[in-house]
Protein backbone atom coordinates (compact mmCIF):
# COMPACT_ATOMS: atom_id res chain seq x y z
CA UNK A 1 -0.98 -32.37 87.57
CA UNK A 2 -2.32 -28.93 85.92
CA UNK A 3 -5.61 -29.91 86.70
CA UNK A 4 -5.27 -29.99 90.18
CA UNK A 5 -3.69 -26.80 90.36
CA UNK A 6 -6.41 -25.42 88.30
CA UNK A 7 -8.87 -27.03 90.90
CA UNK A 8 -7.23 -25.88 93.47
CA UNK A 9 -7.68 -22.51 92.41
CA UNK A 10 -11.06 -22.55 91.55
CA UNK A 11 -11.56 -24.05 94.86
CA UNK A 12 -9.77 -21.04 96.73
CA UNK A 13 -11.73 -18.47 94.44
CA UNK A 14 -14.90 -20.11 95.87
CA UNK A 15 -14.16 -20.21 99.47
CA UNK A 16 -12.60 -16.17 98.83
CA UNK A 17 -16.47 -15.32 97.59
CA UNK A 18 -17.78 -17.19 100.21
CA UNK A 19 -15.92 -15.27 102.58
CA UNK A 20 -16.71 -12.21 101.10
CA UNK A 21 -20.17 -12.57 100.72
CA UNK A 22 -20.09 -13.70 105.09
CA UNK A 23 -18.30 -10.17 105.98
CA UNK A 24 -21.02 -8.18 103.74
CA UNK A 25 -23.64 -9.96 105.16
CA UNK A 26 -22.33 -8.98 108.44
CA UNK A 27 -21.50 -5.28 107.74
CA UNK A 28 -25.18 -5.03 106.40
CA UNK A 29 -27.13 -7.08 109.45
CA UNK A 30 -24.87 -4.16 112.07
CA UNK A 31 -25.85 -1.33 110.07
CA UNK A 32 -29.36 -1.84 109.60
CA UNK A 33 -29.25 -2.67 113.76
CA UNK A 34 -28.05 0.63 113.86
CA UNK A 35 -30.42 2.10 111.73
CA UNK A 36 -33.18 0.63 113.70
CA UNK A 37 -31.99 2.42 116.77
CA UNK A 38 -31.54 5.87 115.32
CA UNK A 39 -35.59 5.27 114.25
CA UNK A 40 -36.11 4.59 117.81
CA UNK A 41 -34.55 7.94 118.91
CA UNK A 42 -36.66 9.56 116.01
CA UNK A 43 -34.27 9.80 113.37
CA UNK A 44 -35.73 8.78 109.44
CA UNK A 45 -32.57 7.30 108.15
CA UNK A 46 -32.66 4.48 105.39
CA UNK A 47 -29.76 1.79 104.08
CA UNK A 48 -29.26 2.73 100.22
CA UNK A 49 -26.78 0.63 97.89
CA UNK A 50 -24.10 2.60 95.86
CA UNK A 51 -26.63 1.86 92.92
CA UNK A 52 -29.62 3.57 94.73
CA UNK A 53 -31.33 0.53 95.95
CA UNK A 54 -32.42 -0.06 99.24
CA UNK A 55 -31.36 -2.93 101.22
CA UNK A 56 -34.09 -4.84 101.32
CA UNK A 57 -34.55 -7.32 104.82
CA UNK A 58 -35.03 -11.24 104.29
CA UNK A 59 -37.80 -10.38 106.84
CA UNK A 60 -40.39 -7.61 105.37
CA UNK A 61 -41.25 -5.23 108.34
CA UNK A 62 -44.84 -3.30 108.63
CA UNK A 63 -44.76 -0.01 107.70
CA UNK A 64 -44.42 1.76 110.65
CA UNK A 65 -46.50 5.05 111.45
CA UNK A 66 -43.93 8.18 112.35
CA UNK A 67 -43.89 9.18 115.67
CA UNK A 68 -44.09 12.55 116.34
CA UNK A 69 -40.52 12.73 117.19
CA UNK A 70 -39.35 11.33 113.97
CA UNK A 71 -42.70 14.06 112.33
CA UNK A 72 -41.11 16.87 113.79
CA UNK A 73 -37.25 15.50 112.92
CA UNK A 74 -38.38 15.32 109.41
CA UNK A 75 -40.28 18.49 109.08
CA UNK A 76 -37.43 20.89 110.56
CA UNK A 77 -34.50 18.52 107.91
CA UNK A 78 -33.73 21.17 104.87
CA UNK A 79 -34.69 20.52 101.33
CA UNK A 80 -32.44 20.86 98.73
C-alpha cells in the first residue's frame, strides 16, 4: 500500500511541474507580446532572466534595423 502512496505522490509532483512550467510559459509568451509593442512605439527594451540571459524565442526573429524613433529613444537614454 506504501507504494501507491509513494506513486501517488510522485504523480502529483509531476503534474505540479507541469503546471508550473504552463503558467511560465504563459507569463513569458505576454511579456515578450508586450515587449514587441513597446519596439513598435520605439522603445529598445529586451526580456533578461534573473541570471542575465535573454529569453530566447522558439522562433529566431531577423535582426531588425532601428527606426529612427527607437535611434533617437536610444541616443537621448543616460549612461551610467
Amino acid at each position: 500500500m506504501s507504494n501507491s502512496v509513494i506513486d501517488q505522490i510522485k504523480d502529483l509532483e509531476e503534474q505540479r511541474q507541469r503546471l508550473i512550467d504552463e503558467a511560465h510559459d504563459a507569463a513569458i509568451s505576454q511579456a515578450n507580446q508586450a515587449i514587441d509593442t513597446l519596439k513598435e512605439l520605439g522603445m529598445d527594451y529586451q526580456l533578461i532572466a534573473k541570471n542575465g540571459k535573454r529569453n530566447s524565442s522558439k522562433q529566431k526573429r531577423a535582426r531588425q534595423k532601428p527606426t529612427p524613433i527607437q535611434t533617437e529613444t536610444t541616443a537621448e537614454q543616460p549612461t551610467e
